[in-house]
C-alpha atoms as a PDB file:
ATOM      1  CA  UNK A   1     108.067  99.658 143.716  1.00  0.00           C
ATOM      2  CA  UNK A   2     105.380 101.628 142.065  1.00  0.00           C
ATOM      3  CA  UNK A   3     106.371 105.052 140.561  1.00  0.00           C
ATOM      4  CA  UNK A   4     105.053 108.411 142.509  1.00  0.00           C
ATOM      5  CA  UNK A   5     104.225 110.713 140.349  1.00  0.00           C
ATOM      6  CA  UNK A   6     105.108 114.397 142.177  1.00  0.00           C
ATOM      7  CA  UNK A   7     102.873 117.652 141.661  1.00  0.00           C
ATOM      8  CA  UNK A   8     104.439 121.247 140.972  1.00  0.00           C
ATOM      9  CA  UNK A   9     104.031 122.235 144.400  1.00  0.00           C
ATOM     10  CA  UNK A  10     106.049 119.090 145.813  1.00  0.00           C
ATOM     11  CA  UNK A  11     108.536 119.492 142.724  1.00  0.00           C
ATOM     12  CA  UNK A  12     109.001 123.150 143.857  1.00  0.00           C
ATOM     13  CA  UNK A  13     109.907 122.354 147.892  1.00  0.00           C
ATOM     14  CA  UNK A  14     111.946 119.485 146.656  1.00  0.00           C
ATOM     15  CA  UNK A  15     114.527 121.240 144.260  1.00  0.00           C
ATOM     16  CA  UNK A  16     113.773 124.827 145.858  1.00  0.00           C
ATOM     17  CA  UNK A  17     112.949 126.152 142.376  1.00  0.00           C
ATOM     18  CA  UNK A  18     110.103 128.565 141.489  1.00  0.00           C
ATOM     19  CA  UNK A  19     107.526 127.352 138.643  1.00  0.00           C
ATOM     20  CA  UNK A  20     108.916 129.993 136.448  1.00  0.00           C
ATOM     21  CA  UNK A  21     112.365 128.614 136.892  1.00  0.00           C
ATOM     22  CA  UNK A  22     111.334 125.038 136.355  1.00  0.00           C
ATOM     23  CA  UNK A  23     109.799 125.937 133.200  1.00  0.00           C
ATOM     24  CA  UNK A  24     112.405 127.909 131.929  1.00  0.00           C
ATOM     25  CA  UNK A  25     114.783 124.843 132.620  1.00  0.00           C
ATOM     26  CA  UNK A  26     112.492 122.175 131.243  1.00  0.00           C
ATOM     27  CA  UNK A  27     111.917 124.829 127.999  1.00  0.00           C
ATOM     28  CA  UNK A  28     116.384 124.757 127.709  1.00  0.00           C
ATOM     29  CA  UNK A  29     115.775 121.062 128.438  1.00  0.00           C
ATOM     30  CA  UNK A  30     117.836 121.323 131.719  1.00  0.00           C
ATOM     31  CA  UNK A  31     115.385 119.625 133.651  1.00  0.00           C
ATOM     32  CA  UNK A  32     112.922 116.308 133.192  1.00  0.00           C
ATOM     33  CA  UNK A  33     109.479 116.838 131.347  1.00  0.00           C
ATOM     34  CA  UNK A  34     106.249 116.357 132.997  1.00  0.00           C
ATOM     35  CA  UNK A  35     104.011 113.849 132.092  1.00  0.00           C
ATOM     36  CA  UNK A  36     100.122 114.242 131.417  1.00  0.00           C
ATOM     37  CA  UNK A  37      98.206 113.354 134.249  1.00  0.00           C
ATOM     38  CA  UNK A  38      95.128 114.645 133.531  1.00  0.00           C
ATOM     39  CA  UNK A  39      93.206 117.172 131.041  1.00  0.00           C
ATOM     40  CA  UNK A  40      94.745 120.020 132.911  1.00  0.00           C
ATOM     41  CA  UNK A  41      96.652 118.263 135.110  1.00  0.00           C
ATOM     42  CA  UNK A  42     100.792 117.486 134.614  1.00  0.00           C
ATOM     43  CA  UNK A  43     103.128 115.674 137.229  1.00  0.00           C
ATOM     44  CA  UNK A  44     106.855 114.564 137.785  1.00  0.00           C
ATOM     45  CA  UNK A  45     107.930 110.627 138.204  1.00  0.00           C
ATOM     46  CA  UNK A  46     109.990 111.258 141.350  1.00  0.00           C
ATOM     47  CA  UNK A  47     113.283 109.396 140.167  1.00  0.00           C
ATOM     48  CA  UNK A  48     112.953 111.832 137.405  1.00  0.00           C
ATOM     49  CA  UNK A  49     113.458 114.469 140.315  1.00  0.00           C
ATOM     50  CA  UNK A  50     115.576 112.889 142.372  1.00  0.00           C
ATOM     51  CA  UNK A  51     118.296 111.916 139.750  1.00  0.00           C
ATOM     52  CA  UNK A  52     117.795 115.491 138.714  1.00  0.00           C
ATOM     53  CA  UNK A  53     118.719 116.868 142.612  1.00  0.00           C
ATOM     54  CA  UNK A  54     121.385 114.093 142.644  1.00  0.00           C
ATOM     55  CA  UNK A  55     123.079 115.240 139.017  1.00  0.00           C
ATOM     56  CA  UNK A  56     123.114 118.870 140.885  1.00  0.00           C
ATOM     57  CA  UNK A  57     124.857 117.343 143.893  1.00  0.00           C
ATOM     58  CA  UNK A  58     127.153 115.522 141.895  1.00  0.00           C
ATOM     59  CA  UNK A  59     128.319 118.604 139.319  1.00  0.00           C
ATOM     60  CA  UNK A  60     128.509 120.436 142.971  1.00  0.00           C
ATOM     61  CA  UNK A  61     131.173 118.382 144.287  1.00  0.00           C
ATOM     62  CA  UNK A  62     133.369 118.258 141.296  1.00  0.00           C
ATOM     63  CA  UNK A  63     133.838 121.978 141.354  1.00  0.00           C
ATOM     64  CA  UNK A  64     134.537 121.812 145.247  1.00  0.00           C
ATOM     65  CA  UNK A  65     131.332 123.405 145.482  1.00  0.00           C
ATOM     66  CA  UNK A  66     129.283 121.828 148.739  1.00  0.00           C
END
């Protein structure tokens, strides 16, 4: 299966996070890097994301937290 790589906007309505917050996160390296896409241009590789949302889920559940 080919990698998708995921824009800001899709990261943002996946993990309900604002851009400021991802940033912040990725800056206290809480949450996975982009990579270059482009000269301007940066993306997420979805497992990246979705391991990320899973890890969340996870730590959730441990602390009886649903």
């Amino acid at each position: 299966m080919v990698p998708r790589i995921l824009r800001r906007q899709h990261v943002e309505a996946q993990t309900g996070l604002s851009r400021s917050n991802i940033y912040d996160l990725i800056a206290r390296e809480e949450f996975p890097r982009p990579i270059k896409i482009g000269a301007r241009a940066v993306g997420w590789i979805e497992t990246d994301i979705v391991d990320w949302i899973n890890s969340k889920i996870e730590a959730a559940q441990r602390e009886g937290i649903k």
